[in-house]
PDB file of N, CA and C in Angstrom:
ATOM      1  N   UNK A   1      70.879  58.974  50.680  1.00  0.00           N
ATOM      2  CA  UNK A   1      70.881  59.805  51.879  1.00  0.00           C
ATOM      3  C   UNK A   1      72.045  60.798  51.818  1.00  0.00           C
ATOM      4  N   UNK A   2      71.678  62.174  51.715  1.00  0.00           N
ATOM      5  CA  UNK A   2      72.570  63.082  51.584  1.00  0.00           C
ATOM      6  C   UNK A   2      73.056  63.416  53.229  1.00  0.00           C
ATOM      7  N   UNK A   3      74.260  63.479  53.130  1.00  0.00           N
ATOM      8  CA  UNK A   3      75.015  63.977  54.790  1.00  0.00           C
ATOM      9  C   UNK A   3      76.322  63.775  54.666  1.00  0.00           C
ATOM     10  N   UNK A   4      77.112  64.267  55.991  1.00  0.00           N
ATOM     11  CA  UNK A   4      78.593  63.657  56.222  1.00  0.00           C
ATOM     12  C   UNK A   4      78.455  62.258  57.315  1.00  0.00           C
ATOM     13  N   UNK A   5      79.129  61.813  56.841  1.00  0.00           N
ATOM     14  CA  UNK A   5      79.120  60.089  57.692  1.00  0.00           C
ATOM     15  C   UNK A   5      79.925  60.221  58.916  1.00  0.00           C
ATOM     16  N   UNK A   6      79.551  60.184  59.929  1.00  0.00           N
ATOM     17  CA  UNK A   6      80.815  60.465  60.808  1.00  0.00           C
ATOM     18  C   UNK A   6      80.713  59.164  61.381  1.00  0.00           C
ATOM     19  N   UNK A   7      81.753  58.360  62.197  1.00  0.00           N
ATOM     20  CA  UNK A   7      81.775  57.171  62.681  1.00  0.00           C
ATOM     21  C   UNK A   7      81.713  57.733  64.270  1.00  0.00           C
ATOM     22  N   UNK A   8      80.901  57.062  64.986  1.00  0.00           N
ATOM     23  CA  UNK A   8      80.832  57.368  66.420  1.00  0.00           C
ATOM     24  C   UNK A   8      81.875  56.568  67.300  1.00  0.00           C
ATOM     25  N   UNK A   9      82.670  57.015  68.325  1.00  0.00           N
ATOM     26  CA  UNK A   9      83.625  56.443  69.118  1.00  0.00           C
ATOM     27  C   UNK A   9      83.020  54.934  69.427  1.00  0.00           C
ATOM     28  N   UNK A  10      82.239  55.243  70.051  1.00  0.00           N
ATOM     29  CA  UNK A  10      81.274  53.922  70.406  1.00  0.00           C
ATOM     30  C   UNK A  10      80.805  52.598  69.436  1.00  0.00           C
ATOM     31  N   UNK A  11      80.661  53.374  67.635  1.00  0.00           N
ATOM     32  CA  UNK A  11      80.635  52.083  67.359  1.00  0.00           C
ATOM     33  C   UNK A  11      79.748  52.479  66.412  1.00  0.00           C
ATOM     34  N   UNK A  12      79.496  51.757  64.881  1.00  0.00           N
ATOM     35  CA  UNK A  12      78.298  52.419  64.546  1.00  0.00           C
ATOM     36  C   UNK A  12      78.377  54.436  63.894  1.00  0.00           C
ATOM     37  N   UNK A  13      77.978  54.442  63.286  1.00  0.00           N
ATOM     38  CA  UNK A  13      77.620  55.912  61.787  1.00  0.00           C
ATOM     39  C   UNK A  13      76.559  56.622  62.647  1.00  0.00           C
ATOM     40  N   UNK A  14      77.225  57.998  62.751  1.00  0.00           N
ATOM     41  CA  UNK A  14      75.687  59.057  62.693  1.00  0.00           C
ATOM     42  C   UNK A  14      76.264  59.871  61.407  1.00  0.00           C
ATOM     43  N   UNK A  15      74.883  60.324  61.292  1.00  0.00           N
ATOM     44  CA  UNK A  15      74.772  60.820  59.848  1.00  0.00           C
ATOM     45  C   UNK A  15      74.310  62.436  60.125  1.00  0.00           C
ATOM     46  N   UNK A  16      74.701  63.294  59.857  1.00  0.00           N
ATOM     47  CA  UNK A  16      75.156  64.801  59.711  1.00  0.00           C
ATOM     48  C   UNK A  16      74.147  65.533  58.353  1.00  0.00           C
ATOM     49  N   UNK A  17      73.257  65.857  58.814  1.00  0.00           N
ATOM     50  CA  UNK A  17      72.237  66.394  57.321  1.00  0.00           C
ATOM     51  C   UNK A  17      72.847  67.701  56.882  1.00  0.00           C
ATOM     52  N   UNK A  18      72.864  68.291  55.926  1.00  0.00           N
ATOM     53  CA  UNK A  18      73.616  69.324  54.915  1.00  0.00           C
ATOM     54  C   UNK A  18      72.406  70.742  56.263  1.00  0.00           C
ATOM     55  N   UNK A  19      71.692  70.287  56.560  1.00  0.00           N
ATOM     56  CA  UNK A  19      71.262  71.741  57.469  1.00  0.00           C
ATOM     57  C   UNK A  19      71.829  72.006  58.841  1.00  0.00           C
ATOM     58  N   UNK A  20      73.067  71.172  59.083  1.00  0.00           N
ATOM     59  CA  UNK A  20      74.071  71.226  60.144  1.00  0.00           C
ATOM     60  C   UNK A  20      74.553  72.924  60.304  1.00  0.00           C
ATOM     61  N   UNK A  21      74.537  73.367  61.211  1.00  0.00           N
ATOM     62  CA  UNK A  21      75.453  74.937  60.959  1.00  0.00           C
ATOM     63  C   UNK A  21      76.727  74.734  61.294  1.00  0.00           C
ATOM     64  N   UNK A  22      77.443  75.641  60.285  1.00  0.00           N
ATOM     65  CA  UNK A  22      78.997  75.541  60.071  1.00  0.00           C
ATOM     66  C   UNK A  22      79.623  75.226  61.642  1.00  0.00           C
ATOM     67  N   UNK A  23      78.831  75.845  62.654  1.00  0.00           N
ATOM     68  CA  UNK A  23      79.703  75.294  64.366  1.00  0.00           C
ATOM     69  C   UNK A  23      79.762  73.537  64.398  1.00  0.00           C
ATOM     70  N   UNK A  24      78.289  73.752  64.498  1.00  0.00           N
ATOM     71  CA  UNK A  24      78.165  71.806  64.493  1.00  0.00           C
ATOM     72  C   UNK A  24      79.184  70.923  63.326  1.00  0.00           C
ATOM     73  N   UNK A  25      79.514  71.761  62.321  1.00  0.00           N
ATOM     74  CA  UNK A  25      79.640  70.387  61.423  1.00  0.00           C
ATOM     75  C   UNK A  25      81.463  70.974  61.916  1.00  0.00           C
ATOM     76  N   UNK A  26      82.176  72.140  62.236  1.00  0.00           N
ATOM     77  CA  UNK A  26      83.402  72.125  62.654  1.00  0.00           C
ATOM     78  C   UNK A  26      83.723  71.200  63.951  1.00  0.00           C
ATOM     79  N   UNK A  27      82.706  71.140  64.991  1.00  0.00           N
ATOM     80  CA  UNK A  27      83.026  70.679  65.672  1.00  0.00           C
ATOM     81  C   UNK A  27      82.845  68.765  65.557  1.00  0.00           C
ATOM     82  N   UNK A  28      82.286  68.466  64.467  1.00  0.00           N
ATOM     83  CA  UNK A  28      82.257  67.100  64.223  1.00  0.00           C
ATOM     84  C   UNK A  28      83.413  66.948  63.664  1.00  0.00           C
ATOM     85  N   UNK A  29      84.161  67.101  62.529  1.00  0.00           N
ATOM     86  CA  UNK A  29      85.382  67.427  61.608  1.00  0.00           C
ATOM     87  C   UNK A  29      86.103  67.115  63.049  1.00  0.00           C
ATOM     88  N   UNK A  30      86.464  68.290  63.825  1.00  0.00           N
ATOM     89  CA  UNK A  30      87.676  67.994  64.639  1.00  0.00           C
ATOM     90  C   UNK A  30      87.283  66.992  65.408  1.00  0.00           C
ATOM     91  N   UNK A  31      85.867  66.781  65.873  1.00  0.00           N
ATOM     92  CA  UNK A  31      85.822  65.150  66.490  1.00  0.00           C
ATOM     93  C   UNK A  31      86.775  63.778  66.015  1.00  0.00           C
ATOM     94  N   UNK A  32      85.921  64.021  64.682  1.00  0.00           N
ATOM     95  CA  UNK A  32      86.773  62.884  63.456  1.00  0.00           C
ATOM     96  C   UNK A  32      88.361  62.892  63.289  1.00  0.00           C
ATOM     97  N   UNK A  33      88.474  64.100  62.956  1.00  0.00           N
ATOM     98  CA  UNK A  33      90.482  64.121  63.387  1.00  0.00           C
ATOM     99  C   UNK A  33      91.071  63.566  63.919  1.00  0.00           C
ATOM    100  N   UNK A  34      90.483  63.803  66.299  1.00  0.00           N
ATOM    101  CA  UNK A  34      90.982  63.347  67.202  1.00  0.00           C
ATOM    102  C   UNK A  34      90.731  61.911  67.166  1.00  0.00           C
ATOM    103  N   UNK A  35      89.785  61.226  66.900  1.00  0.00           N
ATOM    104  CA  UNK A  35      89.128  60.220  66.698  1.00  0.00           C
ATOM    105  C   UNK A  35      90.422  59.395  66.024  1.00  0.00           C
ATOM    106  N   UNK A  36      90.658  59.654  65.021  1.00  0.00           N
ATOM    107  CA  UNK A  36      91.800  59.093  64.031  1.00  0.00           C
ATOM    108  C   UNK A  36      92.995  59.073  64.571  1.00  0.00           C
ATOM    109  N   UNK A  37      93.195  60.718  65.196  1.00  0.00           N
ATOM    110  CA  UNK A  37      95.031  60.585  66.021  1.00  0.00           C
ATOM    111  C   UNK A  37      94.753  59.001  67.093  1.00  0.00           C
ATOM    112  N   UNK A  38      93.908  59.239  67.633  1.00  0.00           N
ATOM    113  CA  UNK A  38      93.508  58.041  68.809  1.00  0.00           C
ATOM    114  C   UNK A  38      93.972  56.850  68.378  1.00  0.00           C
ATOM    115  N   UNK A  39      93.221  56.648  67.255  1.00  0.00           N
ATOM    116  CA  UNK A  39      93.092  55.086  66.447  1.00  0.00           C
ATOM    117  C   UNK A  39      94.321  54.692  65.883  1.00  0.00           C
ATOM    118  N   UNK A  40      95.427  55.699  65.918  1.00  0.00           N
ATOM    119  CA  UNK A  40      96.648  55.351  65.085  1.00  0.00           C
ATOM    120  C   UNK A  40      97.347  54.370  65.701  1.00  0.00           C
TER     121      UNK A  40
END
C-alpha cells in the first residue's frame, strides 16, 4: 500500500494516497509535527 502513514490523535493509522494535493498533505505534515510537540 503506497501512502504517507499518519497516526490519528485518537488512535489508530490513516493512510494518505500519493493523489493527496500538496495543501492536504502540508496540512497533515504540520498535523504530525504538533501531534509530536504534544506527545513529548
Amino acid at each position: 500500500m503506497k501512502g504517507i502513514r499518519v497516526a490519528k490523535p485518537t488512535g489508530g493509522d490513516v493512510y494518505h494516497n500519493e493523489t493527496m494535493n500538496d495543501e492536504q498533505l502540508k496540512l497533515s505534515l504540520h498535523n504530525i509535527k504538533i501531534t509530536k510537540e504534544l506527545c513529548k
